[in-house]
PDB file of N, CA and C in Angstrom:
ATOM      1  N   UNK A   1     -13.918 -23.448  -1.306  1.00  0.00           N
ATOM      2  CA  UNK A   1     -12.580 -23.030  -1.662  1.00  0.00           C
ATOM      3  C   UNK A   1     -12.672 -21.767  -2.521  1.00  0.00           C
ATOM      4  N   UNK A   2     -12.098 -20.778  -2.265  1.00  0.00           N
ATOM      5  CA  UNK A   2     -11.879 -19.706  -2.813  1.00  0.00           C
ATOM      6  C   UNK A   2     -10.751 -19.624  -4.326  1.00  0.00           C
ATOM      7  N   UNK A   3     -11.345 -18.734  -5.417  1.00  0.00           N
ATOM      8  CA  UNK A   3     -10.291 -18.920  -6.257  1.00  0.00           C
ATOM      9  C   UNK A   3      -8.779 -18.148  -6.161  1.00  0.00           C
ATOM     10  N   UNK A   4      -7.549 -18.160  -6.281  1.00  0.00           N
ATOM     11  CA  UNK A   4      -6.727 -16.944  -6.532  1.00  0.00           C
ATOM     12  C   UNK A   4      -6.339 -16.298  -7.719  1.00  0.00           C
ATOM     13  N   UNK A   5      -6.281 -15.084  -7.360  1.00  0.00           N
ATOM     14  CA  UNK A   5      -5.597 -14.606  -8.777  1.00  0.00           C
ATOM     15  C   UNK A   5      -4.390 -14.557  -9.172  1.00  0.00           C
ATOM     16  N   UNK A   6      -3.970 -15.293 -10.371  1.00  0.00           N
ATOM     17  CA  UNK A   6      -2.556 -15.819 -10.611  1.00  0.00           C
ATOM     18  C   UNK A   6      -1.893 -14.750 -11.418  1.00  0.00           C
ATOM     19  N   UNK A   7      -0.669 -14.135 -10.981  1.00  0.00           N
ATOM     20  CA  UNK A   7      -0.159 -13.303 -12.067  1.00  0.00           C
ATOM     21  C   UNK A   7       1.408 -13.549 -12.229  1.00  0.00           C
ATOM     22  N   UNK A   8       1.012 -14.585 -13.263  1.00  0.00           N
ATOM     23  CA  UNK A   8       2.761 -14.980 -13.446  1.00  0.00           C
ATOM     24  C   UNK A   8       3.822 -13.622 -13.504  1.00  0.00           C
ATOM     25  N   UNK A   9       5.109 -13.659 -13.164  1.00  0.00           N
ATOM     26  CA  UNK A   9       6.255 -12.927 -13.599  1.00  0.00           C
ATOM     27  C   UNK A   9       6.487 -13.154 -14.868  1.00  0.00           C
ATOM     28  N   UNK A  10       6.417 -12.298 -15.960  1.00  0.00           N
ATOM     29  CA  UNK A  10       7.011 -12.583 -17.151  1.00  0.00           C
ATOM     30  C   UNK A  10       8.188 -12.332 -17.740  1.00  0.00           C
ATOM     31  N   UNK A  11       8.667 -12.357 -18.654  1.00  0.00           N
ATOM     32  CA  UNK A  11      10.230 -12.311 -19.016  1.00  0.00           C
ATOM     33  C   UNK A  11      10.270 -10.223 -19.305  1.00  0.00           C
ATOM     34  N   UNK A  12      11.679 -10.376 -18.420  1.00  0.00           N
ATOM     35  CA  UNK A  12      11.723  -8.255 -18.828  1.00  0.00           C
ATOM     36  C   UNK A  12      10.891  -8.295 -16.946  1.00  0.00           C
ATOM     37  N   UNK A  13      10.264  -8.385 -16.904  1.00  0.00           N
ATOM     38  CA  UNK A  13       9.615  -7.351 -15.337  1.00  0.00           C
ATOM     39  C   UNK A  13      10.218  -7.940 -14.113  1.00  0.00           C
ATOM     40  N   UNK A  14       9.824  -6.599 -13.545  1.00  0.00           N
ATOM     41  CA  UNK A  14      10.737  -6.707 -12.650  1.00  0.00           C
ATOM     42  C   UNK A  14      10.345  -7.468 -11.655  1.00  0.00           C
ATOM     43  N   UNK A  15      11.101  -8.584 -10.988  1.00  0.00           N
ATOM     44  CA  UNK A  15      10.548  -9.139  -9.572  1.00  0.00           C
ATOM     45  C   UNK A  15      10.321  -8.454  -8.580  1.00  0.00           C
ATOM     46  N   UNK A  16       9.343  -9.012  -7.575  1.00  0.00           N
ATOM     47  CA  UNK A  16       8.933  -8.597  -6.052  1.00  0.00           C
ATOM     48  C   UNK A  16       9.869  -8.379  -5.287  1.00  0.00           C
ATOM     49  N   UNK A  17       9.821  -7.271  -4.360  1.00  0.00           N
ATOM     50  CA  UNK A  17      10.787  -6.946  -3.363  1.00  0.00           C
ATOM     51  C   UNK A  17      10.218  -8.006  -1.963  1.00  0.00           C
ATOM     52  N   UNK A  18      10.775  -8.975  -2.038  1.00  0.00           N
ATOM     53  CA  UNK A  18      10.188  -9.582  -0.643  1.00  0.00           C
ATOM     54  C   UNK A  18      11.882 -10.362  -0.050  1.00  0.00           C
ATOM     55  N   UNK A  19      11.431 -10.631   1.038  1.00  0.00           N
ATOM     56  CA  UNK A  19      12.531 -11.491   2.005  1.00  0.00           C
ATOM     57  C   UNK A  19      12.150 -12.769   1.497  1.00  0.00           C
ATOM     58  N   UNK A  20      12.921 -13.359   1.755  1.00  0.00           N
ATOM     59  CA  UNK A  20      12.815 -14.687   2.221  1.00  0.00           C
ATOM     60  C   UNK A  20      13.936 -15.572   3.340  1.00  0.00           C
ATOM     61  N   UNK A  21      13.664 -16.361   3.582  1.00  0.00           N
ATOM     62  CA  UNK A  21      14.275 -17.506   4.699  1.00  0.00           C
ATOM     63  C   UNK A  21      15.080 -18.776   3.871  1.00  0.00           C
ATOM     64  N   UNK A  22      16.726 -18.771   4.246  1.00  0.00           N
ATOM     65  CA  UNK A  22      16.630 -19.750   3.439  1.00  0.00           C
ATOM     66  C   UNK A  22      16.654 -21.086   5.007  1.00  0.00           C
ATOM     67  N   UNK A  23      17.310 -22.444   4.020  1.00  0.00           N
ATOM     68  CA  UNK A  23      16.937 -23.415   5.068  1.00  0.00           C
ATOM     69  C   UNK A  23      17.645 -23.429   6.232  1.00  0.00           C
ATOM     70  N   UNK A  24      19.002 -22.678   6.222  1.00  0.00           N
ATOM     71  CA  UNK A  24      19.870 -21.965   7.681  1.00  0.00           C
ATOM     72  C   UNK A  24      19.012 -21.168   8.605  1.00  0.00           C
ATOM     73  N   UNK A  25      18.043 -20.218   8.081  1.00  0.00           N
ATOM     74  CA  UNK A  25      17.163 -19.559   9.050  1.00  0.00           C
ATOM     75  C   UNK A  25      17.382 -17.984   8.441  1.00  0.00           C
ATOM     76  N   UNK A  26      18.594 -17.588   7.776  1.00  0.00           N
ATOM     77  CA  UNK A  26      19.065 -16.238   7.303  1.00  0.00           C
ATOM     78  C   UNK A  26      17.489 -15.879   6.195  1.00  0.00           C
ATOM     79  N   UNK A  27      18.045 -14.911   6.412  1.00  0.00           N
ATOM     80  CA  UNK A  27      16.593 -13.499   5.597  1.00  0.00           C
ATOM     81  C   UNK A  27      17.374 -13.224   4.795  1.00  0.00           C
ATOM     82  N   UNK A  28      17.299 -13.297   3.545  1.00  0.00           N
ATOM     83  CA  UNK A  28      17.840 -13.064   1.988  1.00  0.00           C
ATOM     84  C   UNK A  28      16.607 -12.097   1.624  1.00  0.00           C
ATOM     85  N   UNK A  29      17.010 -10.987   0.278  1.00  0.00           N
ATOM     86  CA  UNK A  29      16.430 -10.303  -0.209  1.00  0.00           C
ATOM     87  C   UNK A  29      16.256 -10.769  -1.331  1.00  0.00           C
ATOM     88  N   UNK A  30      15.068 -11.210  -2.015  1.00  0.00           N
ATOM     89  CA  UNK A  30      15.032 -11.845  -3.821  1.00  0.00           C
ATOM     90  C   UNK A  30      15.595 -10.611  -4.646  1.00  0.00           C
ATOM     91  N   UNK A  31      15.136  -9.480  -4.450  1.00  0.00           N
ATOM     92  CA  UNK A  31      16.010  -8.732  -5.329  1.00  0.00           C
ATOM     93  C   UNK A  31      16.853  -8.268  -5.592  1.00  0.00           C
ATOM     94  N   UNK A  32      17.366  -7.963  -4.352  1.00  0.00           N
ATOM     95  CA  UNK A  32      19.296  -7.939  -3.748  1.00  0.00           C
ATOM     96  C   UNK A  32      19.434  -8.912  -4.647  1.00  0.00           C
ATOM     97  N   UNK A  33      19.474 -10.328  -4.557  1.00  0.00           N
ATOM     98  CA  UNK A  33      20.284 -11.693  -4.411  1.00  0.00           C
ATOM     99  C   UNK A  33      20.098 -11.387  -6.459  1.00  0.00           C
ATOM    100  N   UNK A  34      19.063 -11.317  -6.952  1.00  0.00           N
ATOM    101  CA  UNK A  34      19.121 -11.321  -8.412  1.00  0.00           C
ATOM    102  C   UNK A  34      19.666 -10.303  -9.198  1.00  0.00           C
ATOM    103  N   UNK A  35      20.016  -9.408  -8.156  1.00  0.00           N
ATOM    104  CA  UNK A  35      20.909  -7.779  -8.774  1.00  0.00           C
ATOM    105  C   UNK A  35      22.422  -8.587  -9.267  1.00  0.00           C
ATOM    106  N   UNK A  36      22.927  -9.321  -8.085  1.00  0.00           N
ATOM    107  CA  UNK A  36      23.750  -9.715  -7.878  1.00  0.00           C
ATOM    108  C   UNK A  36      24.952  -9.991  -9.202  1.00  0.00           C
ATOM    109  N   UNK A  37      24.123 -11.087 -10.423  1.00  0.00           N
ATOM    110  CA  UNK A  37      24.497 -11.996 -11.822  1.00  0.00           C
ATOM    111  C   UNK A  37      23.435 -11.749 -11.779  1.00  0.00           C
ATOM    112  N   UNK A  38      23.266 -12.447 -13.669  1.00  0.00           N
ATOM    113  CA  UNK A  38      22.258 -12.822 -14.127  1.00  0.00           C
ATOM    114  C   UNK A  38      21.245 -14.135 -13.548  1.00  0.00           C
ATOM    115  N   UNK A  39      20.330 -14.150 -13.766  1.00  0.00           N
ATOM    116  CA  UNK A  39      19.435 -14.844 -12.328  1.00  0.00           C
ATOM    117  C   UNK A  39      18.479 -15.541 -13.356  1.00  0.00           C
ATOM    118  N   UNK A  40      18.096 -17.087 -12.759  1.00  0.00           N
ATOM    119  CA  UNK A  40      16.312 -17.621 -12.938  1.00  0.00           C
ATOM    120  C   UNK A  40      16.216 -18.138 -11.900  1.00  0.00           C
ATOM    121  N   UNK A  41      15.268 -18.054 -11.329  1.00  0.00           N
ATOM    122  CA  UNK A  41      14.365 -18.636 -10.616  1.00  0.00           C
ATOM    123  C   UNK A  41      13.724 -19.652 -11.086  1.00  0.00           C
ATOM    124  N   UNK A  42      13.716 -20.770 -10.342  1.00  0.00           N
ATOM    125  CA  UNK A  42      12.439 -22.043 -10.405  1.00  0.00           C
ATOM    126  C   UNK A  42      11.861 -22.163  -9.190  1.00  0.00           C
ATOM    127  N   UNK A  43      10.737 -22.243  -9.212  1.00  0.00           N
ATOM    128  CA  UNK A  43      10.033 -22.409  -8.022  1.00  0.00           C
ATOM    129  C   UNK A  43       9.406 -23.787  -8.159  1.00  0.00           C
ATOM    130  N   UNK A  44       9.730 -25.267  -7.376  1.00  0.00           N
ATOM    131  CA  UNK A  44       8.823 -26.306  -7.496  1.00  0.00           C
ATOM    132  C   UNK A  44       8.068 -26.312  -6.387  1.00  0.00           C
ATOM    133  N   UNK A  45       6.590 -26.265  -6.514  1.00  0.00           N
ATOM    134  CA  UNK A  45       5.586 -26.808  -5.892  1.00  0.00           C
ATOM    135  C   UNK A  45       5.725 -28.113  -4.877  1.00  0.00           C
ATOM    136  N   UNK A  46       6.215 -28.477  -5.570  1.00  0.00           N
ATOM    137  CA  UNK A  46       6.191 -30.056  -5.592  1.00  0.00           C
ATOM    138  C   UNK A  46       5.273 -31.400  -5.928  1.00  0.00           C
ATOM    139  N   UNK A  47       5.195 -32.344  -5.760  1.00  0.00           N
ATOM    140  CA  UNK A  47       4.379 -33.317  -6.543  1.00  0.00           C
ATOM    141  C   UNK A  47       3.843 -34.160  -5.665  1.00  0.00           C
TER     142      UNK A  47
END
């Protein structure tokens, strides 16, 4: 197993310009969508 390199987002910087999919199938922009309001993100892994 290979290690990765983790580089959290920290508070102040700016997020990644990427797409994403939501569960309809539509392509959302994360940074469009957080321009939008004020924004957090949670991301669960899950358990």
């Amino acid at each position: 197993m290979t290690s990765m390199k983790i580089n959290p987002i920290s508070l102040g910087e700016t997020i990644p310009d990427v797409a994403l999919q939501t569960t309809n199938g539509e392509k959302i922009n994360l940074r469009k969508l957080a321009a939008e309001k004020p924004t957090m993100f949670i991301f669960y892994r899950g358990g």
